[in-house]
Protein backbone atom coordinates (compact mmCIF):
# COMPACT_ATOMS: atom_id res chain seq x y z
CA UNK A 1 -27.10 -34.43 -8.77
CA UNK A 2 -29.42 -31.15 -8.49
CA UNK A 3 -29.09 -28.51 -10.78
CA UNK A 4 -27.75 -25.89 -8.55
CA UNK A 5 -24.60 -28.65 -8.01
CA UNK A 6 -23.85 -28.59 -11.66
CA UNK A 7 -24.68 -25.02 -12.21
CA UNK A 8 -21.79 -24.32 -9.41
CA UNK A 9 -19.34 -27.29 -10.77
CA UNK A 10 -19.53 -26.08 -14.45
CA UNK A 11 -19.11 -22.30 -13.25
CA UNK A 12 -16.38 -23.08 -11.42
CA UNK A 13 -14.30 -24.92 -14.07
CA UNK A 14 -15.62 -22.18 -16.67
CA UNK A 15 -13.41 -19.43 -14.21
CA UNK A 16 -10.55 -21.65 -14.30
CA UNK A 17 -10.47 -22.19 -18.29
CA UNK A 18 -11.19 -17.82 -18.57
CA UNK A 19 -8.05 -17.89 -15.66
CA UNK A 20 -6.40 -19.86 -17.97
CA UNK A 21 -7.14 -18.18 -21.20
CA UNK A 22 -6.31 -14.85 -19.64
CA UNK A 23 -2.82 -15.98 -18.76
CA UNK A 24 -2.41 -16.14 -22.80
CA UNK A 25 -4.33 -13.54 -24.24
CA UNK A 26 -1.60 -11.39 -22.39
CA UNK A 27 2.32 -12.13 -23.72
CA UNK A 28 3.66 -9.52 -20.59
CA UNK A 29 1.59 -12.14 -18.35
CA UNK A 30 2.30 -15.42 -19.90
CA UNK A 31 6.15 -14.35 -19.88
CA UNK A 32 5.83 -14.14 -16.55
CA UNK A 33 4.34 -17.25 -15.91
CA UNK A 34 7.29 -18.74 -17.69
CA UNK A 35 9.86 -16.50 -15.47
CA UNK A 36 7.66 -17.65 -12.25
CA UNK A 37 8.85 -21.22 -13.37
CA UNK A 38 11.92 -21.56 -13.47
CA UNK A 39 12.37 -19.24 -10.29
CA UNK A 40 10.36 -21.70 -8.85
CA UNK A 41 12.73 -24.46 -10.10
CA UNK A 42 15.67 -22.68 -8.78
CA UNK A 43 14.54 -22.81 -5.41
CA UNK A 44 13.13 -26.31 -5.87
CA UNK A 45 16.42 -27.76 -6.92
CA UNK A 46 18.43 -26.38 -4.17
CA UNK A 47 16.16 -25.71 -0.94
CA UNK A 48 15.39 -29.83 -0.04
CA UNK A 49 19.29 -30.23 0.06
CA UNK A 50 20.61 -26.79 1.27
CA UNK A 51 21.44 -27.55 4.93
CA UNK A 52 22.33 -31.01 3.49
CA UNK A 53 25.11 -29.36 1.02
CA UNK A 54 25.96 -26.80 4.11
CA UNK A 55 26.45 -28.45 7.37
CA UNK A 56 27.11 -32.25 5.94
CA UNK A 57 29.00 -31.88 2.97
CA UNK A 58 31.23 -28.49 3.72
CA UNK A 59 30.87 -28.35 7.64
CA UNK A 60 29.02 -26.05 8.57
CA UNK A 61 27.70 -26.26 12.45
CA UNK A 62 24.19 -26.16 13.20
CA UNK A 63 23.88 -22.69 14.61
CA UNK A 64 26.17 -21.11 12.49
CA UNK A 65 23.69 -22.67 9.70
CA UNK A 66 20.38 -21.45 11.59
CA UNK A 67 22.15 -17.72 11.89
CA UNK A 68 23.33 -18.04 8.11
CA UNK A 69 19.49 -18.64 6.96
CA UNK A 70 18.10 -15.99 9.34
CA UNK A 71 20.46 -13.37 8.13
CA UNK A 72 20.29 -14.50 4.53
CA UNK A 73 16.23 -13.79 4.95
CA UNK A 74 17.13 -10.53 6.07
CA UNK A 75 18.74 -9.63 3.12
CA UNK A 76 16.31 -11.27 0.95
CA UNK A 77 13.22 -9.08 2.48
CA UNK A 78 15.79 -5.64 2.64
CA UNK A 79 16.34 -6.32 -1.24
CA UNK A 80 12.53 -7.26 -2.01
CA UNK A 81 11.68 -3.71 -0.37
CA UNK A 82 14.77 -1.68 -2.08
CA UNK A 83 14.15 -3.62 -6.20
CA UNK A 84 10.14 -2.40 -4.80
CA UNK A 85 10.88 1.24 -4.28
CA UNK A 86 13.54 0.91 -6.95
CA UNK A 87 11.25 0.27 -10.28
CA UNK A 88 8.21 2.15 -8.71
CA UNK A 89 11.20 5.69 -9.25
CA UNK A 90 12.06 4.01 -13.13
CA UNK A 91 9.25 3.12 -13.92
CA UNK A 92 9.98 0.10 -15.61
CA UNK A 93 10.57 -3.38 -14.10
CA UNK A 94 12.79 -4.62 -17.31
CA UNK A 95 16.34 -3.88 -16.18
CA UNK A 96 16.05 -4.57 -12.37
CA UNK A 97 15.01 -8.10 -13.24
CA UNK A 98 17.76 -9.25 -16.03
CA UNK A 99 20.12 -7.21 -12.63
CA UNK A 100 18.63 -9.70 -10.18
CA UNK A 101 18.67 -12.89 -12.62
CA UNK A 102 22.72 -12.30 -13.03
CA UNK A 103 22.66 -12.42 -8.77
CA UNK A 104 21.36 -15.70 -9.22
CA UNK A 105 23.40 -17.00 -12.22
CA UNK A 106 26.27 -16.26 -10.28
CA UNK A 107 25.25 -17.31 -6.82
CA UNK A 108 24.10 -21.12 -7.30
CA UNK A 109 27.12 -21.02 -10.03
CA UNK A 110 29.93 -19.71 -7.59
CA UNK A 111 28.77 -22.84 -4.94
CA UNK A 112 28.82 -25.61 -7.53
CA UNK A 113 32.21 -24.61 -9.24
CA UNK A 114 33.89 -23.50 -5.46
CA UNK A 115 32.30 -25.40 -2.86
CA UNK A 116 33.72 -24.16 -0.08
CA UNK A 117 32.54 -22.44 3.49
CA UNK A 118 33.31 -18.63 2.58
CA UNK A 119 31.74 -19.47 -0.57
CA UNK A 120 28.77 -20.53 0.39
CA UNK A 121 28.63 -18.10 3.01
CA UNK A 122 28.82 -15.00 0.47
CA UNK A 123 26.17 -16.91 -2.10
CA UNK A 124 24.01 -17.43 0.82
CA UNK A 125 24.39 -13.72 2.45
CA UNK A 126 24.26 -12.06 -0.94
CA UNK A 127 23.76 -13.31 -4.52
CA UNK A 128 21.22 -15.78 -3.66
CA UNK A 129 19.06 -13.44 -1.39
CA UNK A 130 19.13 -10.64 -4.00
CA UNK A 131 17.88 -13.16 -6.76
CA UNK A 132 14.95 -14.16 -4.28
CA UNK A 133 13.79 -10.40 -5.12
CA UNK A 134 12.91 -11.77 -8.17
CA UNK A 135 9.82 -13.18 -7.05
CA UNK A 136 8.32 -9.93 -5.89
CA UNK A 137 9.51 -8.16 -9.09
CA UNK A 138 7.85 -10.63 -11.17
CA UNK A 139 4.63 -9.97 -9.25
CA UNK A 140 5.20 -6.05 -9.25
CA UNK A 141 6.13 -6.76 -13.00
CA UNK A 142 2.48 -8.38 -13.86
CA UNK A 143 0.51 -5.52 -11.50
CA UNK A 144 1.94 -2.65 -13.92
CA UNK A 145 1.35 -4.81 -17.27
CA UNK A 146 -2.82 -5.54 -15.53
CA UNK A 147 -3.51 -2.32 -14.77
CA UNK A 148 -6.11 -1.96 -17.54
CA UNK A 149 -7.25 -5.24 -16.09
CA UNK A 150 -11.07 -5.54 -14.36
CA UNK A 151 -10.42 -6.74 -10.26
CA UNK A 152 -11.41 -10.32 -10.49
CA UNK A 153 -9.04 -10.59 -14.24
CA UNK A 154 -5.84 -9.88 -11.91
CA UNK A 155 -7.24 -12.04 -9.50
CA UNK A 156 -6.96 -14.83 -11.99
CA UNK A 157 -3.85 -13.94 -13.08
CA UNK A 158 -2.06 -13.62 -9.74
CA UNK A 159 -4.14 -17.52 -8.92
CA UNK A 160 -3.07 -18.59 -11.93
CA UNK A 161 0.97 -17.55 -11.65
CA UNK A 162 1.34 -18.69 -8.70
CA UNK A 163 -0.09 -22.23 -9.59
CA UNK A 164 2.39 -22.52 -11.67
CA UNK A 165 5.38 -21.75 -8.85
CA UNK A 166 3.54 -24.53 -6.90
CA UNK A 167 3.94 -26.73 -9.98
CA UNK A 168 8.04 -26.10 -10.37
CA UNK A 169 7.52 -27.72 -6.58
CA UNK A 170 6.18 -30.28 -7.43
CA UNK A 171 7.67 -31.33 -10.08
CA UNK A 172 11.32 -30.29 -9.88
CA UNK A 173 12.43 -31.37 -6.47
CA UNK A 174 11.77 -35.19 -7.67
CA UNK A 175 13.52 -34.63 -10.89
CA UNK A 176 16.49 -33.33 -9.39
CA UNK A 177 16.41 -36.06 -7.05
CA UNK A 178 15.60 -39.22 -9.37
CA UNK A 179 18.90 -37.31 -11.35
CA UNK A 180 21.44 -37.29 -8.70
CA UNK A 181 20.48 -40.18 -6.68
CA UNK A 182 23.49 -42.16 -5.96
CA UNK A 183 25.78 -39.00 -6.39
CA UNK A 184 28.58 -38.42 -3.97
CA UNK A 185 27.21 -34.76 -3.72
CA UNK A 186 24.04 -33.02 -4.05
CA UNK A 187 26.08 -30.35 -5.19
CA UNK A 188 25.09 -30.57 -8.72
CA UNK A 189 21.72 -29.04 -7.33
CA UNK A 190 23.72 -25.92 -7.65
CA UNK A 191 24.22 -26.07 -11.56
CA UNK A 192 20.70 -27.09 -12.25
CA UNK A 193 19.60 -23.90 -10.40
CA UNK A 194 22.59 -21.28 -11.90
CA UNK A 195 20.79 -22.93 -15.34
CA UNK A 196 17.28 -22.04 -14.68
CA UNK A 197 18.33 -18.83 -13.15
CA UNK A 198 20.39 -18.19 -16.85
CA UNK A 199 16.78 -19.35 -18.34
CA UNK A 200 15.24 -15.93 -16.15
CA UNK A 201 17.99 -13.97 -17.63
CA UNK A 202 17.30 -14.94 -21.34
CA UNK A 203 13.18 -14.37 -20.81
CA UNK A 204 13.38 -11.06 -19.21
CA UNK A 205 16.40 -9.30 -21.78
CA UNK A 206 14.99 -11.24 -25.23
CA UNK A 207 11.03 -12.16 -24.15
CA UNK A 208 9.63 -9.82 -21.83
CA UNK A 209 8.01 -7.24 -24.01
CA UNK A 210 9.86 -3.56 -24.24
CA UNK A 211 7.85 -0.49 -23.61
CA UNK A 212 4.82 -2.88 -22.15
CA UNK A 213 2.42 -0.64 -20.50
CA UNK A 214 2.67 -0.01 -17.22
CA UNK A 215 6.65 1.26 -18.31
CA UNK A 216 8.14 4.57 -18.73
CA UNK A 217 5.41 6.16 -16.46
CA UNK A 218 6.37 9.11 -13.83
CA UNK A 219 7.59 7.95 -10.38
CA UNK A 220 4.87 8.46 -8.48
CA UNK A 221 5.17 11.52 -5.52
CA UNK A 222 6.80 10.52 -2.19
CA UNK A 223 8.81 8.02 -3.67
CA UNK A 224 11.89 8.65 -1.54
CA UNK A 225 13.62 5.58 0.26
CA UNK A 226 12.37 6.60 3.50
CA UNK A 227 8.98 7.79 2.68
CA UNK A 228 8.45 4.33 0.81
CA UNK A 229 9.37 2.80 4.35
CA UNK A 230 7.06 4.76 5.85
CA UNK A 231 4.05 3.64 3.83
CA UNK A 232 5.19 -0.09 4.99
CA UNK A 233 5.18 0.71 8.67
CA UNK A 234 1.98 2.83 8.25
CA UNK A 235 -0.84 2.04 10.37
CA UNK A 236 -3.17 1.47 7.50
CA UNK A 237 -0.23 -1.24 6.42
CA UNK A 238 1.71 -2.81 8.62
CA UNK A 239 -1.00 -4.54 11.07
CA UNK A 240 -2.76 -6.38 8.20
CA UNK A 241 0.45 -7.41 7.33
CA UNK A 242 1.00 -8.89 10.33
CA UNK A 243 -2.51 -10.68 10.34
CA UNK A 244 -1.50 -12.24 6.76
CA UNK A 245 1.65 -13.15 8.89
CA UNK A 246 0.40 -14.82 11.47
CA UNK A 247 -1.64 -16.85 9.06
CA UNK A 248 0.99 -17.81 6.77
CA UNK A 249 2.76 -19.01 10.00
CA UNK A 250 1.08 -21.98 10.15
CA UNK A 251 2.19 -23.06 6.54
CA UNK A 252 5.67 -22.73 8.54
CA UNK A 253 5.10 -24.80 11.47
CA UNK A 254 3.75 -27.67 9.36
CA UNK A 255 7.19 -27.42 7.39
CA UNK A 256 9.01 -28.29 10.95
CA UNK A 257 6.28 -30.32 12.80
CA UNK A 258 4.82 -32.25 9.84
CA UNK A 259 8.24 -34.60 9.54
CA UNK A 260 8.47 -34.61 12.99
CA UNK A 261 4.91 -36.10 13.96
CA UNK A 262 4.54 -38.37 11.03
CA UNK A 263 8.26 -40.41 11.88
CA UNK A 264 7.16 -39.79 15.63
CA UNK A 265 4.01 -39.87 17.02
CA UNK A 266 2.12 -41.49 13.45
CA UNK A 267 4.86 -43.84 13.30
CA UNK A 268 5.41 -43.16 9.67
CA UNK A 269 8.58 -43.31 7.83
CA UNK A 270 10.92 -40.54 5.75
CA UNK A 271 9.09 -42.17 2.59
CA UNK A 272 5.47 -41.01 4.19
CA UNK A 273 7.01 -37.76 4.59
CA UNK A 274 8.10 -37.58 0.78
CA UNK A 275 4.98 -38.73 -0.03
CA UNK A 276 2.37 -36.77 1.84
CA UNK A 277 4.31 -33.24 1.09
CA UNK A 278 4.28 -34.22 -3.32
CA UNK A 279 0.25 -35.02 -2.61
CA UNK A 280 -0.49 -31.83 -0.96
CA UNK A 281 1.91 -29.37 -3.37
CA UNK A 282 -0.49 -31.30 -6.22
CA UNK A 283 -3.22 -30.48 -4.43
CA UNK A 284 -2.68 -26.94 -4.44
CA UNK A 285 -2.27 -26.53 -7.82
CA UNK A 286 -5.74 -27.39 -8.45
CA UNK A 287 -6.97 -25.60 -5.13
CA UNK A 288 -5.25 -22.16 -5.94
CA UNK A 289 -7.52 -21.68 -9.07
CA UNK A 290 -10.43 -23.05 -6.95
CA UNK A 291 -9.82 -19.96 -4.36
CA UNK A 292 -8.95 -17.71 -6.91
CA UNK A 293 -12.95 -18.73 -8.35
CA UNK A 294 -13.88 -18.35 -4.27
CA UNK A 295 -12.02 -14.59 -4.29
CA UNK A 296 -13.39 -12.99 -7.41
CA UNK A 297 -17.22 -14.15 -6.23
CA UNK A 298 -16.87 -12.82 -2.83
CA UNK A 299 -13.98 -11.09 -1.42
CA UNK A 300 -10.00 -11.30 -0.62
CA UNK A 301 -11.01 -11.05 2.98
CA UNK A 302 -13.35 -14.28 2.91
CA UNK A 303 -11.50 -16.21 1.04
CA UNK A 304 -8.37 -15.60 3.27
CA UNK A 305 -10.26 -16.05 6.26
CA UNK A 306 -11.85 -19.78 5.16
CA UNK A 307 -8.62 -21.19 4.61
CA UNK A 308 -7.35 -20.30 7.31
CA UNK A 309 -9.63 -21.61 9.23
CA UNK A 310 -9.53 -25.07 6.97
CA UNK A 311 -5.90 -25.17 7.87
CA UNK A 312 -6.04 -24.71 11.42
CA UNK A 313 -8.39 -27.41 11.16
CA UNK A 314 -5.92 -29.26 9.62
CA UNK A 315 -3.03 -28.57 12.59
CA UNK A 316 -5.17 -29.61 15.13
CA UNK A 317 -6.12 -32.89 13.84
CA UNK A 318 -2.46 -33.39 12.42
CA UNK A 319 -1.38 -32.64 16.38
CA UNK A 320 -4.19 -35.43 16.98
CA UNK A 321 -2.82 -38.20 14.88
CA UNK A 322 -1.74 -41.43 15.64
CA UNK A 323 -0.89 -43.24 12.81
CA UNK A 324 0.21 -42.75 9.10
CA UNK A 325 -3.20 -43.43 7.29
CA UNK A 326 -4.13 -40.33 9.73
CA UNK A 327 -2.48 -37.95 7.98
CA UNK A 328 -2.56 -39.27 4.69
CA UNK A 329 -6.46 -38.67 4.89
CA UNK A 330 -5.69 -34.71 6.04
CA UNK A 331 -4.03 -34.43 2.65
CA UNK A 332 -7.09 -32.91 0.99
CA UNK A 333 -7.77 -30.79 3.64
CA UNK A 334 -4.07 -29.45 4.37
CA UNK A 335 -3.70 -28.96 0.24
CA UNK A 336 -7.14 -26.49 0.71
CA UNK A 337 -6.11 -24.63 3.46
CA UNK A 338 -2.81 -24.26 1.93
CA UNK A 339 -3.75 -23.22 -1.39
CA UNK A 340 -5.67 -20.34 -0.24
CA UNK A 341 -3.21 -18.96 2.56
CA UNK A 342 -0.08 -19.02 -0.50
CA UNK A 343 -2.07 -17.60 -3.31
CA UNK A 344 -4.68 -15.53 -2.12
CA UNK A 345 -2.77 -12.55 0.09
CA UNK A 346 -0.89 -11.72 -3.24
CA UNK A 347 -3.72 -9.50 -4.56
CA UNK A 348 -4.49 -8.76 -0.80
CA UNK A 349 -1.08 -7.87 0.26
CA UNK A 350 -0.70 -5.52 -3.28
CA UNK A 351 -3.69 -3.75 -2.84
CA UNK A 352 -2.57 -2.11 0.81
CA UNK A 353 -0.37 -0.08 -1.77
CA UNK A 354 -2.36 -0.11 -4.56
CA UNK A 355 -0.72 2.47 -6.62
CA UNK A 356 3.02 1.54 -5.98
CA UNK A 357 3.23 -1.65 -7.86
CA UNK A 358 6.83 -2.21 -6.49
CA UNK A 359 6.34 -1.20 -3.24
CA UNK A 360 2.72 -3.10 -2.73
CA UNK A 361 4.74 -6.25 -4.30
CA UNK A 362 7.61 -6.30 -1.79
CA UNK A 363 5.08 -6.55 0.87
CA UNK A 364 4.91 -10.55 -0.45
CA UNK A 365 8.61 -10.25 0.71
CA UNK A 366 8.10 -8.99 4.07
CA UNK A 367 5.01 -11.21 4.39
CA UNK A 368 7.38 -14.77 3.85
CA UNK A 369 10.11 -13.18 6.33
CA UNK A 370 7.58 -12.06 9.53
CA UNK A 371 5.51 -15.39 9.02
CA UNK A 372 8.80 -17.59 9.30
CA UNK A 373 10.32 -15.56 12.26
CA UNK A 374 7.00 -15.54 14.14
CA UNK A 375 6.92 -19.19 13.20
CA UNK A 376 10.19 -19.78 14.76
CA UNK A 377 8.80 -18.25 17.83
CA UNK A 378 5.57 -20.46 17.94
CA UNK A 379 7.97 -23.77 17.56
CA UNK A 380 10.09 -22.61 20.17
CA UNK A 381 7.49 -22.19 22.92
CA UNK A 382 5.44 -25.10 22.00
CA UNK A 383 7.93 -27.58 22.29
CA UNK A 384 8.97 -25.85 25.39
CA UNK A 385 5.80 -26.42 26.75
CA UNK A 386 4.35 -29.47 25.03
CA UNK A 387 5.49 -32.08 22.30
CA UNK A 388 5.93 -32.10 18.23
CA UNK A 389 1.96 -32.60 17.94
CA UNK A 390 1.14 -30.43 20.88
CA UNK A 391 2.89 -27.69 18.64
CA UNK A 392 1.19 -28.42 15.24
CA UNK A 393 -1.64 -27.27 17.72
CA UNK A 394 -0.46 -23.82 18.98
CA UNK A 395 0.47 -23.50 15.43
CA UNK A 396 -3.59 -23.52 14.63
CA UNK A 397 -4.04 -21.03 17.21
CA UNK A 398 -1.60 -18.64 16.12
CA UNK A 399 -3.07 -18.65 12.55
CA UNK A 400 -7.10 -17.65 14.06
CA UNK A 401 -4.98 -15.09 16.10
CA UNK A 402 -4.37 -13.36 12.56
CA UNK A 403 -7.43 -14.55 11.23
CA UNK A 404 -9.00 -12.16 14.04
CA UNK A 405 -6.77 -9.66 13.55
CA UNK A 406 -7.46 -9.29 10.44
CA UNK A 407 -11.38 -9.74 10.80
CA UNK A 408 -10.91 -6.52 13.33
CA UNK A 409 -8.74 -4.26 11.48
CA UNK A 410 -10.74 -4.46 7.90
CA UNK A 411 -14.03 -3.50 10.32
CA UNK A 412 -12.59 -0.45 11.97
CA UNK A 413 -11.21 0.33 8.06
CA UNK A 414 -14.70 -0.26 7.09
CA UNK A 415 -16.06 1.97 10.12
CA UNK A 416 -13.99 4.53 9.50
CA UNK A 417 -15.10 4.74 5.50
CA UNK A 418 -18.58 5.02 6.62
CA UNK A 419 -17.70 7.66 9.29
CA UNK A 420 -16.07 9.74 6.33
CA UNK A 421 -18.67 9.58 4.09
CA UNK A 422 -21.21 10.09 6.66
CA UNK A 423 -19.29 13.50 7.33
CA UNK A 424 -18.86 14.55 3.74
CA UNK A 425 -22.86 14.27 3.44
């Protein structure tokens, strides 16, 4: 092996032990990490069995259950934004969370202990969509407590967190599975995700340092609802939110297609499915530290833009395959791609607002709802006009429609920098 090879391999593993080490250096950060967890775990226990629970077990039909999760994302982006705008005017992130932790105590609670249809409806509508805000608060929470923090240190940090929600994915969902297997009900889903939520309580009122820095600081000026939505829908924000959109689409489409091609055109089974899905949410635990190393040597943009482009690769030769072995061999490269296009827009996305932690952290939220509509659109027309694999394929070309988007918008933002200081000289 040449010396530059090793030189690069023992850099590389030296960023992801200083990731590492500054994840506990920092209690405000490694409290977080912990909180990130068992969020992670609630949504782990209860998302692989959700329309299970809701249209087989208490009768729901199948478009009342598709309008119930489209609504219920609605809520879950309008709270993201409003908890955003909310502890950017406080100033502190403390109370908001231990608020939101109770939503989800009581939502996944309510379900297990009543399991009925208006139930389930309200949980789904309200508690549990207002506990999802969690995840942007936690991010928002971590900005404020870094802000002392050199670029590529929060670039590690944010890598590093959100390894560890990829790890509550993998390891939860076959935990809570392996647990109730042979149950009447997957209901009990429900109490193992009330409990973790009740663990997010207990971390942010007992754990979660008081009077961390970042707290008790003046809302900052135009902090008003509607000004706050205005910075969202700005020109300078809104389009590369949309390009980070399109891209995460394609994580999306896989989520529909993927099942779909393997028991179809691959000729795979439901255990294939199960099995492919825990080997690429492994693989992205090891991948999101190796973009994070890819980010702080170059730049968000690049390291955005490659994996992207690895996972379009991926689509279009997961549209091309033909049998099971097929897709088990695009493993490495769909846990590459995917590591990048989940991990790496966080710092992106928070930096379009840089100096509303909140409000720059809720754009995560609004990221996760316009990439799953917009994938809903791109699985509609493609199997309109073509097959499962035909739209794992359209799915690839959606994502380089945002990767160009993007690649056009940070030039004219770059342009237009240059034209400025051209004029002030």
């Amino acid at each position: 092996m040449r010396p530059a090879t090793i030189s690069a391999q023992f850099c590389k593993r030296a960023a992801m032990l200083t990731s590492l080490s500054i994840i506990f250096r920092h209690p405000p950060v490694r409290v977080s990490a912990l909180a990130i967890f068992l969020f992670g775990f609630s949504g782990a226990a209860t998302s692989p069995y959700m329309s299970l629970i809701g249209i087989r077990e208490l009768g729901l039909s199948d478009h009342a259950y598709s309008v119930l999760i489209f609504v219920a994302a609605l809520v879950n982006v309008s709270a993201s934004i409003t908890a955003g705008i909310l502890v950017d005017r406080l100033g502190h992130y403390r109370r908001p969370m231990i608020a939101t932790s109770l939503f989800g105590v009581a939502g996944f609670a309510m379900v297990y202990a009543f399991p009925a249809v208006p139930v389930f409806v309200l949980a789904m509508l309200v508690f549990i969509p207002v506990f999802g805000s969690v995840n942007s608060l936690i991010f928002a929470n971590i900005r404020a407590v870094s802000a002392g923090m050199a670029a590529r240190d929060l670039i590690a940090v944010n890598s590093v967190v959100r390894a560890v929600l990829s790890l509550s994915w993998v390891l939860v969902p076959g935990l809570v599975g392996a647990l109730l297997v042979g149950a009447p009900s997957m209901l009990p889903s429900f109490l193992f995700a009330s409990l973790a939520c009740g663990g997010c309580f207990l971390i942010f009122a007992f754990m979660l340092p008081r009077g961390a820095k970042g707290e008790g600081r003046a809302p900052p000026r135009h902090a008003a609802f509607l000004a706050s939505l205005g910075e969202i829908a700005s020109g300078k924000v809104l389009p590369r939110v949309l390009a980070i959109a399109l891209i995460s689409s394609m994580l999306h489409v896989n989520g529909v297609v993927l099942p779909l091609v393997v028991t179809g055109k691959a000729r795979g089974t439901t255990v294939d499915v199960g099995t492919i899905v825990g080997i690429v949410a492994f693989l992205e635990i090891v991948f999101i530290l190796f973009w994070g190393w890819v980010e702080r040597r170059t730049s968000a943009r690049f390291a955005i833009t490659a994996s992207a482009c690895v996972y379009a690769v991926y689509l279009v030769f997961l549209g091309l395959a033909d049998a099971p072995r097929d897709v088990y061999v695009l493993t490495l490269v769909a846990g590459l791609g995917a590591a990048g296009i989940i991990s790496v827009p966080i710092t992106y996305l928070q930096d379009l607002i840089a100096e509303r932690a909140g409000l720059g952290s809720s754009l995560i939220a609004v990221n996760v709802f316009l990439s799953g509509g917009l994938s809903s659109l791109a699985f509609a027309l493609g199997t309109a006009i073509s097959d499962y694999a035909g739209t794992a394929i359209l799915g690839a070309f959606v994502g380089l429609c945002g990767i160009v988007l993007l690649r056009l918008l940070d030039r004219s933002g770059t342009a237009a920098l240059r034209e400025a200081d051209d004029e002030g000289t």
